[in-house]
N, C-alpha and C. Protein backbone atom coordinates (compact mmCIF):
# COMPACT_ATOMS: atom_id res chain seq x y z
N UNK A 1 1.66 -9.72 -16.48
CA UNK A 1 1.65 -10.97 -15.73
C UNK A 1 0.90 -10.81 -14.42
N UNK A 2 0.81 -9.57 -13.54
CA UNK A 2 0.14 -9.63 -12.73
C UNK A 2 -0.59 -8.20 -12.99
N UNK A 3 -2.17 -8.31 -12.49
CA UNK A 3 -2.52 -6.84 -12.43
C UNK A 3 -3.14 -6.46 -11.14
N UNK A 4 -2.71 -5.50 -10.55
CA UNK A 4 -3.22 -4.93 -9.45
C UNK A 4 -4.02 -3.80 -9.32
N UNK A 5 -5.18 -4.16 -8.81
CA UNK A 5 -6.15 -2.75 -8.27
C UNK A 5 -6.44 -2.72 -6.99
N UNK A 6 -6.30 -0.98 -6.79
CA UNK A 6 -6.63 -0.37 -5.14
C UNK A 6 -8.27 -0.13 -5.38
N UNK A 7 -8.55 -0.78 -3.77
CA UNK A 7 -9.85 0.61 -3.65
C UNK A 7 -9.53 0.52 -2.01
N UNK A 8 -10.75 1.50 -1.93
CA UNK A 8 -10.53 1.80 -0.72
C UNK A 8 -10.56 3.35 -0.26
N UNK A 9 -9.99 4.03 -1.12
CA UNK A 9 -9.50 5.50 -0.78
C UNK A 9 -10.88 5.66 -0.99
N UNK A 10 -10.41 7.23 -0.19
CA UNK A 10 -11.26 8.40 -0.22
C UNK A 10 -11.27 9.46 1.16
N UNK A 11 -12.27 10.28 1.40
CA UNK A 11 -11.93 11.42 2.23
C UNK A 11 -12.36 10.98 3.61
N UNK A 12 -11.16 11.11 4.45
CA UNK A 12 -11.41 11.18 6.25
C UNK A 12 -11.10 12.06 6.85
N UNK A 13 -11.31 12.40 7.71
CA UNK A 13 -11.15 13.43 8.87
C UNK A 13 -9.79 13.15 9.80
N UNK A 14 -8.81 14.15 9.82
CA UNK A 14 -7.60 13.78 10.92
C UNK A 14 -7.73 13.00 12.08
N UNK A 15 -7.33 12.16 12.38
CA UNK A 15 -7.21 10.93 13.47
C UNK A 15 -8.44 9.87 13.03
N UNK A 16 -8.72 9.62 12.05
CA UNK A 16 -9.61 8.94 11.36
C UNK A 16 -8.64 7.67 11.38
N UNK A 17 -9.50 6.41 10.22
CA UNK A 17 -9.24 5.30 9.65
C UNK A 17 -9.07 5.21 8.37
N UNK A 18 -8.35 4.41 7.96
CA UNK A 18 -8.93 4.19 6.43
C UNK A 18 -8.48 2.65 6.10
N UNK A 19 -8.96 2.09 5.47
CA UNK A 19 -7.90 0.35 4.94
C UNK A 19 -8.52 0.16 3.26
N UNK A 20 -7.56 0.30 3.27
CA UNK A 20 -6.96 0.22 1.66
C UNK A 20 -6.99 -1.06 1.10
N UNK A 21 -7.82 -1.88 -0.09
CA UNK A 21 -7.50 -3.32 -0.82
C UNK A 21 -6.45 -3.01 -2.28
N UNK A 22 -6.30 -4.07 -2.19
CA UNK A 22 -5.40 -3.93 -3.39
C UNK A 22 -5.76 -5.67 -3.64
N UNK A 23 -6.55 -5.76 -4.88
CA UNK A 23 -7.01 -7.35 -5.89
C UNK A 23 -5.96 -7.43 -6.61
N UNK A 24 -4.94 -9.03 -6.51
CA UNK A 24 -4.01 -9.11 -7.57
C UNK A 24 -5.08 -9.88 -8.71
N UNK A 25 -4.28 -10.15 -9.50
CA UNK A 25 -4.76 -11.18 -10.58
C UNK A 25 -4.09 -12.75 -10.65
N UNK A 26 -4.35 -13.57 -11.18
CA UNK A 26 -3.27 -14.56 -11.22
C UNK A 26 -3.04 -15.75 -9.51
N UNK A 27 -2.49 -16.39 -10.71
CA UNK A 27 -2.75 -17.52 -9.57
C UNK A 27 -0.79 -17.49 -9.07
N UNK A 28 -0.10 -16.69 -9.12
CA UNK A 28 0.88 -16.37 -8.18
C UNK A 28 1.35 -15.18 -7.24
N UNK A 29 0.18 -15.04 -7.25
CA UNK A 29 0.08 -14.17 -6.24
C UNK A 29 1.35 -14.65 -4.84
N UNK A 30 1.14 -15.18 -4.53
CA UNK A 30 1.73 -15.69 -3.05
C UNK A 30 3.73 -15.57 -3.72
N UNK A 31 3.70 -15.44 -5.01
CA UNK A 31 5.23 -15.70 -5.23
C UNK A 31 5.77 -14.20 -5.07
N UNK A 32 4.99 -13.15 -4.86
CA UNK A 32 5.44 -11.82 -5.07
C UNK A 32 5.33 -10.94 -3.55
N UNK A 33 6.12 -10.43 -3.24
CA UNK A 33 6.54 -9.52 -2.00
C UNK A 33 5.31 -8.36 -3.01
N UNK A 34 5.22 -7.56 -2.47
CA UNK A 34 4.10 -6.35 -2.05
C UNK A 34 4.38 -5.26 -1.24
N UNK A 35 4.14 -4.44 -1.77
CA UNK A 35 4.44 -3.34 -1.20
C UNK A 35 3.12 -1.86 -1.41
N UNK A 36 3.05 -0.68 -0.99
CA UNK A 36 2.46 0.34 -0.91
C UNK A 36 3.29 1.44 -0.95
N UNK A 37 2.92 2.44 -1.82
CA UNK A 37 3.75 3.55 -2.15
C UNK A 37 2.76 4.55 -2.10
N UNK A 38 2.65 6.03 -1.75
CA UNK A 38 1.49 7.12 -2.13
C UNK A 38 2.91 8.10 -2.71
N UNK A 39 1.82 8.94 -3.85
CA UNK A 39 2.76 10.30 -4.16
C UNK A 39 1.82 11.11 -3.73
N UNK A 40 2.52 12.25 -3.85
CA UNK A 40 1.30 13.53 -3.97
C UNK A 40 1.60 14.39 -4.79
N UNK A 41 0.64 15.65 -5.15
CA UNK A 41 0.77 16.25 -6.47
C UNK A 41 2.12 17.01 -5.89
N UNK A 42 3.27 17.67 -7.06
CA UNK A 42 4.33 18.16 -7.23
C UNK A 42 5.69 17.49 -5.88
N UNK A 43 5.18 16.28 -5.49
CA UNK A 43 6.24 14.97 -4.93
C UNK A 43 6.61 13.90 -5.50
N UNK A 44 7.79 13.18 -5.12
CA UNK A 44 7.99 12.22 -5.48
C UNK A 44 7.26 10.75 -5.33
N UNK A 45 7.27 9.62 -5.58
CA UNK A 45 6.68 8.96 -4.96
C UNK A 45 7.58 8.21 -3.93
N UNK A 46 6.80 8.00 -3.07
CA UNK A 46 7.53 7.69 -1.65
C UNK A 46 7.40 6.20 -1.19
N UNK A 47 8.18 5.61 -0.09
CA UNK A 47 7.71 4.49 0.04
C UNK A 47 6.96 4.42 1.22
N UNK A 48 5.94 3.47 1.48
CA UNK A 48 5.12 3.43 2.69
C UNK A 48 5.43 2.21 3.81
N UNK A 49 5.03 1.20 3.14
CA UNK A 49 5.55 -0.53 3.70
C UNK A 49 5.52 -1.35 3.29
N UNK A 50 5.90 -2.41 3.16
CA UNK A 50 6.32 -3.44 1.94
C UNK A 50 5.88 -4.85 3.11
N UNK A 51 5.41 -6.25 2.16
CA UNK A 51 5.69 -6.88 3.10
C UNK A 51 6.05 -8.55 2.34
N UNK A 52 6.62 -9.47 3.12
CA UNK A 52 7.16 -10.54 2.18
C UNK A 52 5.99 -11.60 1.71
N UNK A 53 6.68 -12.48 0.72
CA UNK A 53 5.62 -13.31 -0.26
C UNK A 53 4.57 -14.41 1.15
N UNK A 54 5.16 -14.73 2.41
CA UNK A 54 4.33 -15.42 3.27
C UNK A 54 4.08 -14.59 3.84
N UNK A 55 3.82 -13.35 4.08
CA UNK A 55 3.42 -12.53 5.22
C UNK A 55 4.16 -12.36 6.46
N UNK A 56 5.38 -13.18 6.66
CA UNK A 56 6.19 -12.68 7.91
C UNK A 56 6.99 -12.10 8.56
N UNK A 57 7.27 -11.36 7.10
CA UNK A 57 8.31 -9.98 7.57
C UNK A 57 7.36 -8.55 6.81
N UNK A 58 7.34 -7.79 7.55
CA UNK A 58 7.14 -6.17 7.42
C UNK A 58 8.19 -5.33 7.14
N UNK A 59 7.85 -4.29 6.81
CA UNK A 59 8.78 -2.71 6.65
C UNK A 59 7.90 -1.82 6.47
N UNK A 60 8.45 -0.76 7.51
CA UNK A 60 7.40 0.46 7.41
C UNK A 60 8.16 1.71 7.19
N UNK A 61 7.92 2.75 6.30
CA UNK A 61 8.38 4.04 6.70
C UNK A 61 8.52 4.76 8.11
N UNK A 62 9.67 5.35 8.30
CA UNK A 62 9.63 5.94 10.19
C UNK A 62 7.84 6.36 10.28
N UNK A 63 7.86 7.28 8.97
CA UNK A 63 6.57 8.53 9.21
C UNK A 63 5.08 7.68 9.77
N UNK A 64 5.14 6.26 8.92
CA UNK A 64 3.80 5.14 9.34
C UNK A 64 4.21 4.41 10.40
N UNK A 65 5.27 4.33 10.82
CA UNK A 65 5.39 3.30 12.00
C UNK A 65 4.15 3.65 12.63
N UNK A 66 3.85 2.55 13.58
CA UNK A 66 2.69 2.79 14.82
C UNK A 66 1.36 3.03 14.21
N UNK A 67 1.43 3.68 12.97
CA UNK A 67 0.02 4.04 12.56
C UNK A 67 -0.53 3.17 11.29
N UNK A 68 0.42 2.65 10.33
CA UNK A 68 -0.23 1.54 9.58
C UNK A 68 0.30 0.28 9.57
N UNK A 69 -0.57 -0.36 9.07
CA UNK A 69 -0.36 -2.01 8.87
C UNK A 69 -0.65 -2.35 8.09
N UNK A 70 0.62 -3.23 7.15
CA UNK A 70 0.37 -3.85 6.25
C UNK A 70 -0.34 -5.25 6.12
N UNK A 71 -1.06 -6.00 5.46
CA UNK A 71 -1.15 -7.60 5.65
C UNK A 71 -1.81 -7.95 4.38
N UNK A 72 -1.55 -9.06 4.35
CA UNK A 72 -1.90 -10.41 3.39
C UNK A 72 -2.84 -11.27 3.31
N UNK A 73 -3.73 -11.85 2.18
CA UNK A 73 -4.54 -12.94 2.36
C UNK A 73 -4.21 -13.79 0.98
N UNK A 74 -3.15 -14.51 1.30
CA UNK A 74 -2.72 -14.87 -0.18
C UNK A 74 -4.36 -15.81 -0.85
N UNK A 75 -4.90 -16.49 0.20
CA UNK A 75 -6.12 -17.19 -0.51
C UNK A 75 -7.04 -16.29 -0.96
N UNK A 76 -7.06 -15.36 -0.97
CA UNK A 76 -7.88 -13.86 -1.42
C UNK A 76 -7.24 -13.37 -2.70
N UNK A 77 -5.64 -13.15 -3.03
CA UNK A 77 -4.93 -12.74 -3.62
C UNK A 77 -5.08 -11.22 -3.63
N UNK A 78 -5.06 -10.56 -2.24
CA UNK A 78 -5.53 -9.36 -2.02
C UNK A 78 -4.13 -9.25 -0.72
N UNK A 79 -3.76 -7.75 -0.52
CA UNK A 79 -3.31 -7.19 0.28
C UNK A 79 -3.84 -5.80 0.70
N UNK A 80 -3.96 -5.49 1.76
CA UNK A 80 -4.25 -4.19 2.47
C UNK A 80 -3.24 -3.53 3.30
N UNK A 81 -3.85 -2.57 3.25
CA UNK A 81 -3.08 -1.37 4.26
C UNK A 81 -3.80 -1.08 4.70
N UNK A 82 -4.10 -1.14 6.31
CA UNK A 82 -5.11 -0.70 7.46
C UNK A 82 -4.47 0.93 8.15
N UNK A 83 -4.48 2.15 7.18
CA UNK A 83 -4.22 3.27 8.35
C UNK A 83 -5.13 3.85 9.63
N UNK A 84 -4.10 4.07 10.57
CA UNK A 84 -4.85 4.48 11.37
C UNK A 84 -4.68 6.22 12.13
N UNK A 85 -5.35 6.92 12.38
CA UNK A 85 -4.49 8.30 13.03
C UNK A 85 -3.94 9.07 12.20
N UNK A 86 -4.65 9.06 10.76
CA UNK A 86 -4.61 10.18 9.80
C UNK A 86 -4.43 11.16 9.99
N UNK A 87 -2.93 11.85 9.25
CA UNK A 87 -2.73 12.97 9.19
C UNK A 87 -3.07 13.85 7.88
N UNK A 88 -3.51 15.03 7.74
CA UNK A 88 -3.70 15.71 6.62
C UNK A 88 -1.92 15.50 5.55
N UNK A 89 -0.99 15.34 5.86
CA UNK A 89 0.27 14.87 5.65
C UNK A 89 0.07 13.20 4.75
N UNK A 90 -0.62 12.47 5.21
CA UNK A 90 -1.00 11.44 4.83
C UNK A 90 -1.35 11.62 3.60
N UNK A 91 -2.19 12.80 3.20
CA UNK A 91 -2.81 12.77 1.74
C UNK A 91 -2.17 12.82 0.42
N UNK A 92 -2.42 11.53 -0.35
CA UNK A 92 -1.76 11.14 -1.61
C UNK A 92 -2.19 10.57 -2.48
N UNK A 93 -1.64 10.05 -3.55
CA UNK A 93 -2.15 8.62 -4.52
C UNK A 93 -1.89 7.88 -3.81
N UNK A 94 -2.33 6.43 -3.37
CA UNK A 94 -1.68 5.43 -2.82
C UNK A 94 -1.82 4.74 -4.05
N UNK A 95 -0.66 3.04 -4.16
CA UNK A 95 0.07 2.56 -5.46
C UNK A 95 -0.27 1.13 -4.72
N UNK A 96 -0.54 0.25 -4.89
CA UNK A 96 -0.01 -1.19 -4.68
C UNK A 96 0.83 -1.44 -5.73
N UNK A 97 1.99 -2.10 -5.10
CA UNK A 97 3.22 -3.09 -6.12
C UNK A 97 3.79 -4.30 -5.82
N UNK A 98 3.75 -4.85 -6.99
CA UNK A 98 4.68 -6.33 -6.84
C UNK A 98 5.98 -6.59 -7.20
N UNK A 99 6.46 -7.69 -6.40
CA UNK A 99 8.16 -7.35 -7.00
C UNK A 99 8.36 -8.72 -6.35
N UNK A 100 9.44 -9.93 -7.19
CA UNK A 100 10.06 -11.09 -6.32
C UNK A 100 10.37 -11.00 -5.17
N UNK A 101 10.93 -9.34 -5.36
CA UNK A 101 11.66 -9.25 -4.06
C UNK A 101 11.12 -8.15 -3.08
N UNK A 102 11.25 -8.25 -1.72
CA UNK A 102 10.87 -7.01 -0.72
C UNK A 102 11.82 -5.66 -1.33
N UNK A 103 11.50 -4.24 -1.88
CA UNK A 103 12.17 -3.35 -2.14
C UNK A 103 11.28 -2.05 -1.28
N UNK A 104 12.35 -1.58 -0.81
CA UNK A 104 12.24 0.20 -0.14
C UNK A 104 12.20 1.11 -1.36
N UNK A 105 12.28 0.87 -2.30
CA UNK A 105 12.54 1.53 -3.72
C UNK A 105 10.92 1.50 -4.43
N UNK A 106 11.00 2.46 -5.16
CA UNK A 106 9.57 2.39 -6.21
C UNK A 106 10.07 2.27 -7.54
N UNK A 107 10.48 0.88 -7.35
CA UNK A 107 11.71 0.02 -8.86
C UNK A 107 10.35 -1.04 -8.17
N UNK A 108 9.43 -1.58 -8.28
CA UNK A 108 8.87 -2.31 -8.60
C UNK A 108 8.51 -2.91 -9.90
N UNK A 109 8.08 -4.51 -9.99
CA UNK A 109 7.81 -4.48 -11.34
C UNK A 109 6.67 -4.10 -12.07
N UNK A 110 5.82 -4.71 -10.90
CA UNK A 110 4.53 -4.36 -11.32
C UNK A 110 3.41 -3.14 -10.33
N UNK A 111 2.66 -2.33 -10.89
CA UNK A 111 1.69 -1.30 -9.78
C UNK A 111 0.28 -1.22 -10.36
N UNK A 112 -0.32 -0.77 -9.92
CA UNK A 112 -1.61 -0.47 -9.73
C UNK A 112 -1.73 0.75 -10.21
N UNK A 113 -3.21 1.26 -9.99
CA UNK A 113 -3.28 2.34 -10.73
C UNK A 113 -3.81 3.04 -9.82
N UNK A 114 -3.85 3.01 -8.70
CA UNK A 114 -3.82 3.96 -7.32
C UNK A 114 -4.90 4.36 -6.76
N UNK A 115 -5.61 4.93 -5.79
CA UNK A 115 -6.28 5.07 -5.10
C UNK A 115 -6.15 6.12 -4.49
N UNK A 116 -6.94 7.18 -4.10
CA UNK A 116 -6.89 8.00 -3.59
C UNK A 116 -6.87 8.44 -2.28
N UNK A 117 -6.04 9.03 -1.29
CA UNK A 117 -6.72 9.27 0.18
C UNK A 117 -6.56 10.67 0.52
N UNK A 118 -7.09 11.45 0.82
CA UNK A 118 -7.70 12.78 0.97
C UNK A 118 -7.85 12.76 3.12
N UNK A 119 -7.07 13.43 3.70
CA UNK A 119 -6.77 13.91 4.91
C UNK A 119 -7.31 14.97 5.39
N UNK A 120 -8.44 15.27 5.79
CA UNK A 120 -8.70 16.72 6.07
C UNK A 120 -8.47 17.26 7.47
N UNK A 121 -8.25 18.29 7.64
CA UNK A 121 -8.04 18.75 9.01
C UNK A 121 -9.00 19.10 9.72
């Protein structure tokens, strides 16, 4: 029902940038909360920040506070993640997901098929 793709990733340098897209599909986009998850190899997957179906509530992991931002363009049917102040720690799969609801959990319904971001020191 919905399909999501990242781009965006790839390799930066510590205290770098990066902003991440994520293209939904579908014309309900705007009905689904969103969220961002990265794993890394032999981790779990983790949560990053989630944000609601109008864009006016956020949630961030402690570890991204201050350094990323989530946001919305429901007329786009696209969401991003703008990091900023890359840490080699940072480096993972990143996931876009959809879900009715805002979840801290990676119980989403729907994800993406991830994107890469690479942290170098």
């Amino acid at each position: 029902q919905v399909r999501l793709v990242e781009s965006g990733g790839g390799l930066v340098q510590a205290g770098g940038s990066l902003t991440l897209s994520c293209a939904a599909s579908g014309r309900t986009f705007s009905s689904y909360a969103m969220g961002w998850f990265r794993q890394a190899p032999g981790k779990e997957r983790e949560f990053v920040t989630a944000i609601s179906r109008s864009g006016g509530s956020t949630y961030y992991a402690d570890s991204v506070k201050g350094r990323f931002t989530i946001s919305r363009d429901n007329a786009k049917n696209t969401v991003y993640l703008q990091m900023n102040s890359l840490k080699p720690a940072d480096t993972a799969v990143y996931y876009c997901a959809a879900d009715k609801q805002v979840l801290r959990t990676a119980t989403y319904d729907y994800w993406g098929q991830g994107t890469q971001v690479t942290v170098s020191s």
